[in-house]
N, C-alpha and C. Protein backbone atom coordinates (compact mmCIF):
# COMPACT_ATOMS: atom_id res chain seq x y z
N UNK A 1 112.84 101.33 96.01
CA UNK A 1 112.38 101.10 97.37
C UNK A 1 111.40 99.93 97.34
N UNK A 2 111.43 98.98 98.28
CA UNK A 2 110.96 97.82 98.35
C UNK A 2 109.74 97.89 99.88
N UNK A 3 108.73 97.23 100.01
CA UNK A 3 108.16 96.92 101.14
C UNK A 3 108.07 95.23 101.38
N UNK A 4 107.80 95.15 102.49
CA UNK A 4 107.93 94.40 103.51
C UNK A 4 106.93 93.37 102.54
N UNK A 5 105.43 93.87 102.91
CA UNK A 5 104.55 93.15 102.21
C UNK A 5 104.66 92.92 100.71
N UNK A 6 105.29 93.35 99.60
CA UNK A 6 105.50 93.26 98.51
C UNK A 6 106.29 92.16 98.57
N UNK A 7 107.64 92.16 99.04
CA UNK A 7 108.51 90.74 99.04
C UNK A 7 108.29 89.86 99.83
N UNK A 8 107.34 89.28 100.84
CA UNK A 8 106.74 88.70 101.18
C UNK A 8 106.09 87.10 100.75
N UNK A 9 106.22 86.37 100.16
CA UNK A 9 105.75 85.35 99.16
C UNK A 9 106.48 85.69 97.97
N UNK A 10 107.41 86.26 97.51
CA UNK A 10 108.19 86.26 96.55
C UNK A 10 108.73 84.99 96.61
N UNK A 11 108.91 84.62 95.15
CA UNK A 11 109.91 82.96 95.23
C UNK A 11 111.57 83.65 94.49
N UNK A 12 112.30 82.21 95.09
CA UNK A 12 114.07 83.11 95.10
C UNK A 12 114.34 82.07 93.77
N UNK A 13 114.66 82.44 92.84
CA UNK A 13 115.34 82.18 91.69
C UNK A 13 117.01 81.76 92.03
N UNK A 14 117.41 80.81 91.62
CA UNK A 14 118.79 80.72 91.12
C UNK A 14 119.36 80.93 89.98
N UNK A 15 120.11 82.40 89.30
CA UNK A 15 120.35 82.30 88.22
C UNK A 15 121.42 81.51 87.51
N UNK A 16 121.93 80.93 87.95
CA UNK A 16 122.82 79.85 87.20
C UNK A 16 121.92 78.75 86.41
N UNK A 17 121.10 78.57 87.20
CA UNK A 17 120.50 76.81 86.73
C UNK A 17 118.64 77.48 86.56
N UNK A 18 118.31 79.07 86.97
CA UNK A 18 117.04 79.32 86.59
C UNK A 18 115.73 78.53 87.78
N UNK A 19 116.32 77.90 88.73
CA UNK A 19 115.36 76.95 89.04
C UNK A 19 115.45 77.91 91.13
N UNK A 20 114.14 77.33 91.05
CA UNK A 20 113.06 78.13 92.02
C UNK A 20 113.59 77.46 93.33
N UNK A 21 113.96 78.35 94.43
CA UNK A 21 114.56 77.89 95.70
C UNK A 21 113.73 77.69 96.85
N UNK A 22 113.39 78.80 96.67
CA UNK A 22 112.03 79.02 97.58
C UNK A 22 111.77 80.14 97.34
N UNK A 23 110.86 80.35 98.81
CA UNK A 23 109.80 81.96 98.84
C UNK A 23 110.14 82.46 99.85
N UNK A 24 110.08 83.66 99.86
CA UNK A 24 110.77 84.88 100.78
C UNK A 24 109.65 84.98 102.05
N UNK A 25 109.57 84.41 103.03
CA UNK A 25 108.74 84.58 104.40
C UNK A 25 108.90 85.57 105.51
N UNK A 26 110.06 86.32 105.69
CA UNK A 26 110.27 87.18 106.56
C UNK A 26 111.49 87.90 106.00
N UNK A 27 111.97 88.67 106.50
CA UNK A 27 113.15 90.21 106.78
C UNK A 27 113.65 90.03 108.05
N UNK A 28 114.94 90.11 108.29
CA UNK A 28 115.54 89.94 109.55
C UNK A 28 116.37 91.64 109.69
N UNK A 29 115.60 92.12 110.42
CA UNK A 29 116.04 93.62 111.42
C UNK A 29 117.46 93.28 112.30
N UNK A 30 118.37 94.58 111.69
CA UNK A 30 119.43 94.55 112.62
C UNK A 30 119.64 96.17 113.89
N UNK A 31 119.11 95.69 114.52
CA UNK A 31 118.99 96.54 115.96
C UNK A 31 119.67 98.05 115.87
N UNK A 32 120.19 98.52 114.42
CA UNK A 32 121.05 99.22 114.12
C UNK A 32 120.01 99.59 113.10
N UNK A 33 118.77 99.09 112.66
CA UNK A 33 117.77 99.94 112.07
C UNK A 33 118.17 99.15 110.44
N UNK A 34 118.55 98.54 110.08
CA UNK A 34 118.93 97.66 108.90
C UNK A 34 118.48 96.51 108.38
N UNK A 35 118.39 95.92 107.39
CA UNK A 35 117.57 94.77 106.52
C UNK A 35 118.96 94.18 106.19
N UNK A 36 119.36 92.92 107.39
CA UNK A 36 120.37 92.09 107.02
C UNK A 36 120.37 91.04 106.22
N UNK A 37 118.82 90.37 106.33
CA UNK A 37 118.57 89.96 105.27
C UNK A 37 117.40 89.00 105.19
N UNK A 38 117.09 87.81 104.07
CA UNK A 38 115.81 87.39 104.40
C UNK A 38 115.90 86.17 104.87
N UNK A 39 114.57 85.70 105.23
CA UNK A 39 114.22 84.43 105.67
C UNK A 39 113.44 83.84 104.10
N UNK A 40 114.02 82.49 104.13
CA UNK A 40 113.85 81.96 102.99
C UNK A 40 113.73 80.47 103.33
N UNK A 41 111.91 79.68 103.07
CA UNK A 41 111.40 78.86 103.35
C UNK A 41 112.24 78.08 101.83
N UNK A 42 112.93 76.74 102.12
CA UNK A 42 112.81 75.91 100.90
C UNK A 42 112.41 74.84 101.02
N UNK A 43 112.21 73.78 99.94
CA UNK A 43 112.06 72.55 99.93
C UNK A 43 110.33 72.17 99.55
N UNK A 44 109.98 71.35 99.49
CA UNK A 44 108.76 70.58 98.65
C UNK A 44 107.74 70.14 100.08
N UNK A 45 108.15 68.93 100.38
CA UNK A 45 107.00 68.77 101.89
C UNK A 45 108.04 69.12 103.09
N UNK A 46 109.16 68.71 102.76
CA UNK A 46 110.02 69.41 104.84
C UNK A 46 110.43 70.44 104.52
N UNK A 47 109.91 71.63 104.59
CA UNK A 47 109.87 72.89 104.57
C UNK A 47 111.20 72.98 105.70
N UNK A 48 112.42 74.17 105.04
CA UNK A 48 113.41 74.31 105.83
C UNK A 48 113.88 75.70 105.54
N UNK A 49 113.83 76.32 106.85
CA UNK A 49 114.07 77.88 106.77
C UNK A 49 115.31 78.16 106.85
N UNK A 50 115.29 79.00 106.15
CA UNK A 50 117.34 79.44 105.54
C UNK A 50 117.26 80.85 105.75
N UNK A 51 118.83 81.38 106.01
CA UNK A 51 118.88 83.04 106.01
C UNK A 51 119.72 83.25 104.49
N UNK A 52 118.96 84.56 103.85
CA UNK A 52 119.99 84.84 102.46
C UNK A 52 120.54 86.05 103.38
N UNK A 53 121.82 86.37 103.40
CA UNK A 53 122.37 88.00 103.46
C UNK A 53 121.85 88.85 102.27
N UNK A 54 121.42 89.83 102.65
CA UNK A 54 121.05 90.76 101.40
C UNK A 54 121.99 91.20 100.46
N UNK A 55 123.49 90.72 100.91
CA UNK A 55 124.53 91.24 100.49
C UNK A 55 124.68 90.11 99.13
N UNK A 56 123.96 88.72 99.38
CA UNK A 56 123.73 88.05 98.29
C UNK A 56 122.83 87.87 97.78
N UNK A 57 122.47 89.02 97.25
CA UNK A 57 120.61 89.03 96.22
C UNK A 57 121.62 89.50 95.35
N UNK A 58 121.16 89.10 93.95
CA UNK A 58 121.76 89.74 92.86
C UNK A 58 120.94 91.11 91.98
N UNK A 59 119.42 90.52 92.28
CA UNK A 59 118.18 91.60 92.28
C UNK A 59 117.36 91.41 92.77
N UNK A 60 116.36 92.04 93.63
CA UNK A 60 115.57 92.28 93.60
C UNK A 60 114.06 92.63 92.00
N UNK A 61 113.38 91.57 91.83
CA UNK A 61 112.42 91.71 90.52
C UNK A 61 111.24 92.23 91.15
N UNK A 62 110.23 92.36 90.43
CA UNK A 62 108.85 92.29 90.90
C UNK A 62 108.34 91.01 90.81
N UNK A 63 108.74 89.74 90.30
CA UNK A 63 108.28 88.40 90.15
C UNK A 63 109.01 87.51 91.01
N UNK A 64 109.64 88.29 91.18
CA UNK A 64 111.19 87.39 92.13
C UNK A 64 112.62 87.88 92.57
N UNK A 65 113.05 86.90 93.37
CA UNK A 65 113.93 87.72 93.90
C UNK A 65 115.48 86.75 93.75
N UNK A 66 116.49 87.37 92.96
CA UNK A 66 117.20 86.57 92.04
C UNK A 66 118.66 86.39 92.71
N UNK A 67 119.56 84.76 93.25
CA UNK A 67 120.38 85.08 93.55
C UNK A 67 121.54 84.13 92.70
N UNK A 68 122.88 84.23 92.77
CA UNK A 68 123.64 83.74 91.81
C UNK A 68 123.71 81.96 92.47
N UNK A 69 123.88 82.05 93.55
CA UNK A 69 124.20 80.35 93.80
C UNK A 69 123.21 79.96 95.25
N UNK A 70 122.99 78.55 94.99
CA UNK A 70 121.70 77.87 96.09
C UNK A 70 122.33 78.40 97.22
N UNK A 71 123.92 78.19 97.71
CA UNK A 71 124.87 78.00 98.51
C UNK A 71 124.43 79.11 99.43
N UNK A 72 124.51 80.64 98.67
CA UNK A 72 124.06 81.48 99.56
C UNK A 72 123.53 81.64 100.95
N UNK A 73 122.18 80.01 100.60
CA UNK A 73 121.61 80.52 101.61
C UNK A 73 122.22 80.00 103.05
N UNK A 74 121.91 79.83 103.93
CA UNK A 74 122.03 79.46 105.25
C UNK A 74 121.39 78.84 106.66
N UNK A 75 121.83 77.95 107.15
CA UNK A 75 121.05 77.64 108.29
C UNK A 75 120.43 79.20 109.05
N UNK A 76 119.24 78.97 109.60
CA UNK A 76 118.44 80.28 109.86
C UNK A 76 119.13 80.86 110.89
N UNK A 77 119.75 82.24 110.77
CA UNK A 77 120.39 82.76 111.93
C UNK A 77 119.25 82.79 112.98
N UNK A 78 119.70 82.64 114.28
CA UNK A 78 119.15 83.48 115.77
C UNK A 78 119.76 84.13 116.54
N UNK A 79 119.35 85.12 116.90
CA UNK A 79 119.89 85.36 117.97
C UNK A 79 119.53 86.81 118.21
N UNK A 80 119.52 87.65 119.53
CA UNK A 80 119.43 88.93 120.18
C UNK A 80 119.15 90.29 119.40
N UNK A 81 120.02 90.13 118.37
CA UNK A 81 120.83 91.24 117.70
C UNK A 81 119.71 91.53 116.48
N UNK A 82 119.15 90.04 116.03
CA UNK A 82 118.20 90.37 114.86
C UNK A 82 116.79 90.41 115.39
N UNK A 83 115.85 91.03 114.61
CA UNK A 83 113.98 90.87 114.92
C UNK A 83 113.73 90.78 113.64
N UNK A 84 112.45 89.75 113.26
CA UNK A 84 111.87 89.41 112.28
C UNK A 84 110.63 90.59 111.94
N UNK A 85 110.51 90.93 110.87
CA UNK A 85 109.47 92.18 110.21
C UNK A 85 108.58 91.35 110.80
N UNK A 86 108.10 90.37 110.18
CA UNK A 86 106.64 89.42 110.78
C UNK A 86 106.70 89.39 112.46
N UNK A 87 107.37 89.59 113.07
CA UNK A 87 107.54 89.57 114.52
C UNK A 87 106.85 90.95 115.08
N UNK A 88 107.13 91.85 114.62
CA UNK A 88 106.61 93.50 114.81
C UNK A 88 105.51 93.90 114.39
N UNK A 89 105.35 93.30 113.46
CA UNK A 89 104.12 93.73 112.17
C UNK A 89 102.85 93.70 113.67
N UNK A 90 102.33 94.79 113.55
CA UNK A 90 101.17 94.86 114.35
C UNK A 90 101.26 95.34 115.75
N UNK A 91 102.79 95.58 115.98
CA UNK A 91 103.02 96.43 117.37
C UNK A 91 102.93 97.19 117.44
N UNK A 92 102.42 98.55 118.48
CA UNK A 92 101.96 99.53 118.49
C UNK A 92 103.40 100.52 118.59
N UNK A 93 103.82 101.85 118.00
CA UNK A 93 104.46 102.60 117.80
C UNK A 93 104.05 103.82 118.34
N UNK A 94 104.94 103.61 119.65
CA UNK A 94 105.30 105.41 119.85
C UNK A 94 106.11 106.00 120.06
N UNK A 95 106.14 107.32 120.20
CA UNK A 95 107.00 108.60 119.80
C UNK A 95 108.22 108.33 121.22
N UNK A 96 109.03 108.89 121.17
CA UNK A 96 109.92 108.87 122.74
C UNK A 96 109.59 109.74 123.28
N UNK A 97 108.54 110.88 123.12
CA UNK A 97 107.33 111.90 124.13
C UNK A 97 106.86 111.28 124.12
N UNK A 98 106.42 109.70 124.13
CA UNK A 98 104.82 109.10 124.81
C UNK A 98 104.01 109.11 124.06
N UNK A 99 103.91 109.77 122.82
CA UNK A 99 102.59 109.84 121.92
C UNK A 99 102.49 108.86 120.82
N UNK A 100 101.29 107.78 120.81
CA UNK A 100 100.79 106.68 120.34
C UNK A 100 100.82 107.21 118.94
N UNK A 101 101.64 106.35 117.91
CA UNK A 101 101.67 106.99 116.52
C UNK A 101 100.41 105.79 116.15
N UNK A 102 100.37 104.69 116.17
CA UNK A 102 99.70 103.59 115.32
C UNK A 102 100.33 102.30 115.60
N UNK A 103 99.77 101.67 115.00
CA UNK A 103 100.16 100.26 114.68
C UNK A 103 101.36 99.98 113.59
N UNK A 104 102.04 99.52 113.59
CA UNK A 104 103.26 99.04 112.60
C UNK A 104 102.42 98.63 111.57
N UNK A 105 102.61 98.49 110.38
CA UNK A 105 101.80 97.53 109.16
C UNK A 105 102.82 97.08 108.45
N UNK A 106 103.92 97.87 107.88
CA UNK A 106 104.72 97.71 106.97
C UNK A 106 105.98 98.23 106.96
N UNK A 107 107.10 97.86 106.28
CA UNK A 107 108.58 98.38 106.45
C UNK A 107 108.98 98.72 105.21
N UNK A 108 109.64 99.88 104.82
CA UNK A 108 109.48 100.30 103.74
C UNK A 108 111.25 100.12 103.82
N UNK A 109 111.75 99.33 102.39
CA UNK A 109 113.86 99.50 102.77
C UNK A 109 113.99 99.90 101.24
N UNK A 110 115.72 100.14 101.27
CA UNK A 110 116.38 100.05 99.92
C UNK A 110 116.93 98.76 99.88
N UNK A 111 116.07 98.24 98.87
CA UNK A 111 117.18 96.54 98.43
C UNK A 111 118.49 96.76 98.21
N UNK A 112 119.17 97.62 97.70
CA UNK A 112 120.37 97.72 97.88
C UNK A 112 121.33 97.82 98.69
N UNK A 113 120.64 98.53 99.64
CA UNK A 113 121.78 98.44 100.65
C UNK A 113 121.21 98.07 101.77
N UNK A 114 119.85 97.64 102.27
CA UNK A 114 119.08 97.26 102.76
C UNK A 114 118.97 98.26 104.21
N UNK A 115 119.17 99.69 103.72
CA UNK A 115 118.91 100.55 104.41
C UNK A 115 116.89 100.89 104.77
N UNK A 116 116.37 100.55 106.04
CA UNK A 116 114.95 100.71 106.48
C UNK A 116 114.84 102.70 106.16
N UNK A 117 114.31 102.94 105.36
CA UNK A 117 113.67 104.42 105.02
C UNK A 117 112.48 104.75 105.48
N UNK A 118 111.64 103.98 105.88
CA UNK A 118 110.20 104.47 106.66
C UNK A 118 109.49 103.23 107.01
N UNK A 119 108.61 103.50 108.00
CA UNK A 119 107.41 102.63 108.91
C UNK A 119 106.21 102.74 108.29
N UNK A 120 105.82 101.78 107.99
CA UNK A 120 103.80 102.43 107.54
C UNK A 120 103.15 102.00 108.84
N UNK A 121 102.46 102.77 109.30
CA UNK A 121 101.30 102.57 110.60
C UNK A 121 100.21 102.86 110.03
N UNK A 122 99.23 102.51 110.82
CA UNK A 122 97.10 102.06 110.90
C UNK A 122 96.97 102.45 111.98
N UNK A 123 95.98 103.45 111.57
CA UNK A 123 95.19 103.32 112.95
C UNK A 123 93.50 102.59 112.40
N UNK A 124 94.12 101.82 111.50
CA UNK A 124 92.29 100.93 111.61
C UNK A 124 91.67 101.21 110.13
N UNK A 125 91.30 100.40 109.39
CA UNK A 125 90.67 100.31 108.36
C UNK A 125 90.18 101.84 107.84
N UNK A 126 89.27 101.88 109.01
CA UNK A 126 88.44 103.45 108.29
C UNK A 126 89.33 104.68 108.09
N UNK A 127 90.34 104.81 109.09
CA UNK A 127 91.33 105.58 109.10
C UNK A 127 92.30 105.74 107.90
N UNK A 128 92.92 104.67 107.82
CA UNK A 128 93.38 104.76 106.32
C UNK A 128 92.87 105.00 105.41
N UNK A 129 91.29 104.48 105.41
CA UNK A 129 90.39 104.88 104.41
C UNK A 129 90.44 106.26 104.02
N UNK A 130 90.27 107.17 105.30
CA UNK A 130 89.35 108.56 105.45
C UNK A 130 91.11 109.56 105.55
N UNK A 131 92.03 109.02 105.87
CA UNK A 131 93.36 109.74 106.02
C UNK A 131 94.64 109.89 105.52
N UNK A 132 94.53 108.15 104.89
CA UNK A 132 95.28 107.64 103.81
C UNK A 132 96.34 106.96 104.55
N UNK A 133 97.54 106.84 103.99
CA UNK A 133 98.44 105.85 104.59
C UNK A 133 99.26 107.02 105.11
N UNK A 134 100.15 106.26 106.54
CA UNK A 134 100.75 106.89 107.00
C UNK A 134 101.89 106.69 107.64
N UNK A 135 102.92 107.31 107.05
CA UNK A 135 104.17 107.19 106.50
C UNK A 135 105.44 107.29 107.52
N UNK A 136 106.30 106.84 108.30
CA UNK A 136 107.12 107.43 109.54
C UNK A 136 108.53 107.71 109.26
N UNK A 137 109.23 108.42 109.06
CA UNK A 137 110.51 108.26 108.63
C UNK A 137 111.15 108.64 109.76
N UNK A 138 112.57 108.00 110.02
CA UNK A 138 113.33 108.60 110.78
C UNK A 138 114.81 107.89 110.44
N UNK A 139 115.70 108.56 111.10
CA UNK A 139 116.81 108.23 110.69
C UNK A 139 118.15 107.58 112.13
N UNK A 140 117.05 107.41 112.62
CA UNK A 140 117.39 106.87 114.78
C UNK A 140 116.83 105.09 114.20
N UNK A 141 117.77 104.69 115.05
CA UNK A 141 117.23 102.77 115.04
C UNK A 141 116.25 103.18 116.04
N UNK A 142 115.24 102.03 115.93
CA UNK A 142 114.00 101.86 116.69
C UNK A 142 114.46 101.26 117.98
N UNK A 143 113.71 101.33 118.85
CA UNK A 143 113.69 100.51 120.31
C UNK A 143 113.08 99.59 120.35
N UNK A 144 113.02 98.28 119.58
CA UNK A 144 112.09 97.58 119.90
C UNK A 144 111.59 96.75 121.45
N UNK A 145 110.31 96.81 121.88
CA UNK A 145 110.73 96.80 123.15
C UNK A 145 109.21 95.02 123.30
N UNK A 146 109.28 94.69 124.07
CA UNK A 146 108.04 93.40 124.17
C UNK A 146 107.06 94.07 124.16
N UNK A 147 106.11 95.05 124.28
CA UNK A 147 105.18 95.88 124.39
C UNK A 147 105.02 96.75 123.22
N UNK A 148 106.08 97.56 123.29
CA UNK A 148 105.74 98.53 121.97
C UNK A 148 107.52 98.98 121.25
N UNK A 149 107.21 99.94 120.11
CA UNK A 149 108.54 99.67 119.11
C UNK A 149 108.41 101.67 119.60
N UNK A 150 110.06 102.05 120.33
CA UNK A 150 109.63 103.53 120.57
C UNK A 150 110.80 103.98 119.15
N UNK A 151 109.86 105.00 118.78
CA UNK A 151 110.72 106.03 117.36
C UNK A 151 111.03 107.23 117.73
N UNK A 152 112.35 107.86 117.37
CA UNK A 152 112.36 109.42 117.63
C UNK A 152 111.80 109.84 116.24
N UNK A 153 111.20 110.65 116.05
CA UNK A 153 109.93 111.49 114.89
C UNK A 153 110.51 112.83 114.66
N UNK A 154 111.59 113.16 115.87
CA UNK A 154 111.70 114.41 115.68
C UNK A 154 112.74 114.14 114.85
N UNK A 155 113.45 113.35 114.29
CA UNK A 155 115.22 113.21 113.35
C UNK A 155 114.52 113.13 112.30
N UNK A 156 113.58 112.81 112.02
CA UNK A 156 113.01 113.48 110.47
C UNK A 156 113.29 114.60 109.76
């Protein structure tokens, strides 16, 4: 299991030739509750954002994130269907009864199949401090909405 913030500044390896592509800047959400795949900054001074499909990572490392050919990557998808993790990060989450869970912080997936397994929410520094982290699982795609992201809590 991988988080959001962990692969985050990861740099993408090419294993054929070993040499560094770029760094992993965002996760692209498929409205179906899924990690289609990443956003991947390359290049030296003209920084140019590419989409990898997750379907072409060869691994996931803790130093990096490894794929077989540059080619992979792609002009940056847009459109309706996807939302960027960095886009959400910090929207407030609630229940579909109305009840305010927290703030989004983090996205917890399987690199493998880039199935999303849980939400981390904050309610605020001290809180985590005094309550610890707190964990959302569900097995319903989210609503993401311009205001707030609604979860069913009860498919847990």
């Amino acid at each position: 299991m991988r988080t959001f913030s962990l692969l985050k500044g990861q740099a993408v390896f090419e294993t054929k030739s070993g040499r560094k592509i770029g760094e992993v800047t965002d996760l692209f959400l498929s409205t179906t509750g899924t990690v289609e795949g990443l956003l991947v900054k390359k290049g030296v001074f003209f920084k140019q954002s590419c989409f990898l499909d997750i379907q072409n990572v060869s691994s996931f490392g803790w130093d990096g994130v490894m794929i077989d050919d540059e080619n992979a990557l792609e002009k940056q998808k847009e459109g309706s269907e996807y939302t960027s993790a960095h886009s959400i990060e910090g929207m407030m989450m609630l229940s579909k009864s109305g009840n305010s869970l927290g703030l989004l912080k983090d996205v917890y997936f399987q690199e493998e199949l880039g199935t999303i397994v849980g939400y981390e929410i904050t309610d605020g520094f001290f809180s985590d401090i005094m309550e610890g982290k707190q964990v959302i699982h569900t097995r319903e795609p989210l609503t993401i909405g311009k205001d707030a992201i609604i979860v069913d809590v009860n498919q847990t």
